[in-house]
N, C-alpha and C. Protein backbone atom coordinates (compact mmCIF):
# COMPACT_ATOMS: atom_id res chain seq x y z
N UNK A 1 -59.20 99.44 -122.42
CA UNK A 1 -59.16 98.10 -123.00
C UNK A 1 -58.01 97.33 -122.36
N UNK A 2 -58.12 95.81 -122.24
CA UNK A 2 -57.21 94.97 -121.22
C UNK A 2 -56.06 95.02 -122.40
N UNK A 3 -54.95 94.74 -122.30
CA UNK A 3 -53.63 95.08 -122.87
C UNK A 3 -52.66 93.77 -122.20
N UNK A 4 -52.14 92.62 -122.56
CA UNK A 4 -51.57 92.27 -122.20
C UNK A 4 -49.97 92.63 -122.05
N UNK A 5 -49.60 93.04 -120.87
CA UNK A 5 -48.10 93.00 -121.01
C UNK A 5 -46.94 91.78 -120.39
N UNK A 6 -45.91 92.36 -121.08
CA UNK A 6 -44.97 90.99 -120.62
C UNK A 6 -43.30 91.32 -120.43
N UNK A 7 -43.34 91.11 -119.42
CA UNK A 7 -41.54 91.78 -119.10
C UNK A 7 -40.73 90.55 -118.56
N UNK A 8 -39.69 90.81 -118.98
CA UNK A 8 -38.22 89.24 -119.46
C UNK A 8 -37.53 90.26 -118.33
N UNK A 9 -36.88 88.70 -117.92
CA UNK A 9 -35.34 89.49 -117.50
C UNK A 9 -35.18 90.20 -115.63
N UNK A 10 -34.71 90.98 -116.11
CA UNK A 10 -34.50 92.36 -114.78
C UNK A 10 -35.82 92.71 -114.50
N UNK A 11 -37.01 92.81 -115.98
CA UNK A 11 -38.07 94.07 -115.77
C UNK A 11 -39.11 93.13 -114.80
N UNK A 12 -38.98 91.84 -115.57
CA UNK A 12 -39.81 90.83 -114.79
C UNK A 12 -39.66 90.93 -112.76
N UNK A 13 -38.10 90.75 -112.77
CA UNK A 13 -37.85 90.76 -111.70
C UNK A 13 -38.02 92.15 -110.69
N UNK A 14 -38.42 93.16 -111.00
CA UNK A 14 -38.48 94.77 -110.54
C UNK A 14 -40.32 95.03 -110.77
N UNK A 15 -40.89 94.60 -111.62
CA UNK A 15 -41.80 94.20 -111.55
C UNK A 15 -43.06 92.93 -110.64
N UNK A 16 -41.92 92.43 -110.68
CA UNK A 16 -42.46 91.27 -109.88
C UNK A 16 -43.22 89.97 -110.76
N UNK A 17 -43.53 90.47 -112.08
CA UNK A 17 -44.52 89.53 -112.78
C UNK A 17 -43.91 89.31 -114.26
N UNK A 18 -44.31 88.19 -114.62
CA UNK A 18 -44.30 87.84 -116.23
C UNK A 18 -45.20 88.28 -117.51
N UNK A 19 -46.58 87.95 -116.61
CA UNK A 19 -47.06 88.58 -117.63
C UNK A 19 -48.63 88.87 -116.57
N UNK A 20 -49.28 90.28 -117.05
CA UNK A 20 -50.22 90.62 -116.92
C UNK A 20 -51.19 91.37 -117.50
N UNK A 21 -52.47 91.68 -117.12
CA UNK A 21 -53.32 92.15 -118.33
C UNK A 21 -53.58 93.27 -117.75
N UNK A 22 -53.31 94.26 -118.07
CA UNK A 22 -53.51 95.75 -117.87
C UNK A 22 -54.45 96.82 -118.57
N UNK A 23 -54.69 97.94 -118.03
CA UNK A 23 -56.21 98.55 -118.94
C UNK A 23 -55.38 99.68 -118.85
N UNK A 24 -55.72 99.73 -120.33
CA UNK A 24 -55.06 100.69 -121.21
C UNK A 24 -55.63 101.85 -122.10
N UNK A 25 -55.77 103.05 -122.19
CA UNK A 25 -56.25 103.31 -123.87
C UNK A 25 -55.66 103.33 -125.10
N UNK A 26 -56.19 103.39 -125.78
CA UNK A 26 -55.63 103.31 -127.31
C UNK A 26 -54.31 104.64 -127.46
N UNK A 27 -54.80 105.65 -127.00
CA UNK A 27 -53.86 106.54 -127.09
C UNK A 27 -52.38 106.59 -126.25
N UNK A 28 -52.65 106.18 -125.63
CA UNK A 28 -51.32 106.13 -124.37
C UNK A 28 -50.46 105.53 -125.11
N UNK A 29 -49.11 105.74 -124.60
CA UNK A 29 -47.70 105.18 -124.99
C UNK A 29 -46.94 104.44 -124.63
N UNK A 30 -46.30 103.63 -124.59
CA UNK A 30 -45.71 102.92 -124.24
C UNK A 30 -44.63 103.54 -122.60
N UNK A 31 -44.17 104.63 -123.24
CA UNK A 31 -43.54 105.79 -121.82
C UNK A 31 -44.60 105.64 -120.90
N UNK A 32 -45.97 106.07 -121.22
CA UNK A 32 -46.76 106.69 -120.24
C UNK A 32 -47.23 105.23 -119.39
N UNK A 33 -47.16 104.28 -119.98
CA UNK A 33 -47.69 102.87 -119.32
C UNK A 33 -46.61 103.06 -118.08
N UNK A 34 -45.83 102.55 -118.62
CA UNK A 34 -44.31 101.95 -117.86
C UNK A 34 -44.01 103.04 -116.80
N UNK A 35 -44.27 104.48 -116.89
CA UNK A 35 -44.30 105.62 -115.96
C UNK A 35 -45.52 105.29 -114.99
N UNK A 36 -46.77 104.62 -115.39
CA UNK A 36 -47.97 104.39 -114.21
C UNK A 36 -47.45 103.55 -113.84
N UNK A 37 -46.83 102.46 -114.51
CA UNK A 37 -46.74 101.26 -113.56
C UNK A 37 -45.52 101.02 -112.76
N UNK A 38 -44.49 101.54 -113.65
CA UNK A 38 -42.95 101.15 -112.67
C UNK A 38 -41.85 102.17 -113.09
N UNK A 39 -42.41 103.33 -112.05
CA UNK A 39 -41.82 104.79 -112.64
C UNK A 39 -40.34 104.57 -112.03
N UNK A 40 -40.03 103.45 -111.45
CA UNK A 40 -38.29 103.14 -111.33
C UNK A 40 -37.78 102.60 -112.17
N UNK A 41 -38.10 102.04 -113.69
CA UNK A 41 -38.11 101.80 -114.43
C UNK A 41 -37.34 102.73 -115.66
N UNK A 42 -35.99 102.61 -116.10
CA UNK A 42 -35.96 103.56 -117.22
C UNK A 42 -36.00 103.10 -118.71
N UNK A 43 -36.87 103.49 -119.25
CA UNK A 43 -37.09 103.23 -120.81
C UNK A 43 -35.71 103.26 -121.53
N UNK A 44 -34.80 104.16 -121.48
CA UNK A 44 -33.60 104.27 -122.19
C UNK A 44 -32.53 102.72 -122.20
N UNK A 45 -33.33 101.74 -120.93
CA UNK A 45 -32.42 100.76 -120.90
C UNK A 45 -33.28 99.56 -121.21
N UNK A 46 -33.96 100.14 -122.30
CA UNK A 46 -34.84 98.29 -122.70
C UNK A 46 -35.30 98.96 -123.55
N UNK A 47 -36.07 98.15 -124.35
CA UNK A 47 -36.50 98.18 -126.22
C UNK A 47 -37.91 97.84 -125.62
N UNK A 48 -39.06 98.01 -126.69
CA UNK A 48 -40.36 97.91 -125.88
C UNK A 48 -40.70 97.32 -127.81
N UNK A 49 -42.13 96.48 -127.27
CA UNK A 49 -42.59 95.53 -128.81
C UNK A 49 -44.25 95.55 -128.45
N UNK A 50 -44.45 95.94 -129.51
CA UNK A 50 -46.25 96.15 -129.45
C UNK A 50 -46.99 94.93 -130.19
N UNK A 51 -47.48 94.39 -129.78
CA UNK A 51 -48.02 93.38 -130.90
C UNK A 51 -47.05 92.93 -131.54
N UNK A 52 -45.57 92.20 -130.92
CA UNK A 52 -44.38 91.70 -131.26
C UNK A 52 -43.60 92.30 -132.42
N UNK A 53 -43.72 93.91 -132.47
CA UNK A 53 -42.59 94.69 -133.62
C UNK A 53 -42.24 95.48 -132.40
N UNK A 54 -41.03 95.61 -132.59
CA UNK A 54 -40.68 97.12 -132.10
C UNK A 54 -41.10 98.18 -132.16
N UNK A 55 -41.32 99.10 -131.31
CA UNK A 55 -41.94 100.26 -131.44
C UNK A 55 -41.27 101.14 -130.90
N UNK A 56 -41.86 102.56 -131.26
CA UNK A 56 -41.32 103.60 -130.45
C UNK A 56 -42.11 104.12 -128.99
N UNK A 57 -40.99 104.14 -128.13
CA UNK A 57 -41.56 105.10 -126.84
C UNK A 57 -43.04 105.40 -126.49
N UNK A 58 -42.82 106.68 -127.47
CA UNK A 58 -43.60 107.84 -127.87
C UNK A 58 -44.54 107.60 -128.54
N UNK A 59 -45.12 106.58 -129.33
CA UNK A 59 -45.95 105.77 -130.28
C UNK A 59 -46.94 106.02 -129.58
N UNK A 60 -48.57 105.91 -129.65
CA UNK A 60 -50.00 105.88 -128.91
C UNK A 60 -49.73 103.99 -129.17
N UNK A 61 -50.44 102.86 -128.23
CA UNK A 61 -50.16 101.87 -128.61
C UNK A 61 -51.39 101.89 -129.49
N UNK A 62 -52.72 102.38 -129.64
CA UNK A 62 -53.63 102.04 -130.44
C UNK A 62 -54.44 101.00 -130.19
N UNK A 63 -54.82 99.79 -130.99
CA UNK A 63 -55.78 99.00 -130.57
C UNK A 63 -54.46 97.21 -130.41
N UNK A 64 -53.33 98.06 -129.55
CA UNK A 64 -52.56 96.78 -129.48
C UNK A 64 -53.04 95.71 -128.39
N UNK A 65 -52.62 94.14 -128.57
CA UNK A 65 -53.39 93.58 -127.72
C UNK A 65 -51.96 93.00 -126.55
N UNK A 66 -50.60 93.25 -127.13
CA UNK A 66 -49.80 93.45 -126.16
C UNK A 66 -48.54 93.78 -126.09
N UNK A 67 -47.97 94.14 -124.85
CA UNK A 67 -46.69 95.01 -125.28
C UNK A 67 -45.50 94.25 -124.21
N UNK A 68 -44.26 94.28 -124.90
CA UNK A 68 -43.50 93.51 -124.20
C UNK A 68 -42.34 94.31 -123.71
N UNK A 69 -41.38 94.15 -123.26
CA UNK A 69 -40.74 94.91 -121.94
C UNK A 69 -39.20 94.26 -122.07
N UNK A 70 -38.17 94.81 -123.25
CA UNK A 70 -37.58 93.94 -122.88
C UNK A 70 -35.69 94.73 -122.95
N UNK A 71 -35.10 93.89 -122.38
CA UNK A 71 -34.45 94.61 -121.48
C UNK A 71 -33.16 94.23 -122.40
N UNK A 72 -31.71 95.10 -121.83
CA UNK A 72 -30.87 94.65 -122.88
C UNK A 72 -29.87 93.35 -123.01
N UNK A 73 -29.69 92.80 -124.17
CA UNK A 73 -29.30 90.98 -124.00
C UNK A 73 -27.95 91.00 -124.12
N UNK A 74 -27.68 89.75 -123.20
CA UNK A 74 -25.82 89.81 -123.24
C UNK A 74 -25.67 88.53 -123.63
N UNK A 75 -24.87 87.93 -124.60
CA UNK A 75 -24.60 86.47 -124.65
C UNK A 75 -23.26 86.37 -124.82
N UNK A 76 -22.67 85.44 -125.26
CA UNK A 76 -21.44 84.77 -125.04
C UNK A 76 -20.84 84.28 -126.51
């Protein structure tokens, strides 16, 4: 199933894209996406949002329609 994802920031930029629609299954995880797609990528340094909640890693995304990528924020 198409899965929209969306990465801010650094991930955008290492990625190359903002947002794209990716095919996914219900069971896969959020790890296992981000490992097919940008295994230079480390999960430990960004927060990941399924259908805009936070989620875990390790979670199956299920019947989410998208997952976001986001990296850690510094302000002033």
């Amino acid at each position: 199933m198409p899965v929209k994802l969306l990465a801010f920031a650094q991930t955008r930029d290492v990625l190359g894209f903002h947002e794209r629609a990716i095919d996914c299954a219900p069971g896969e995880t959020p790890r296992a996406i981000l490992a097919r797609l940008a295994p230079m990528l480390d999960p430990a340094t960004m927060r990941v949002a399924v259908d805009g909640e936070y989620a875990d890693w390790d979670a199956p995304i299920g019947a989410a329609s998208e997952i976001a990528l986001i990296p850690p924020v510094s302000g002033g």
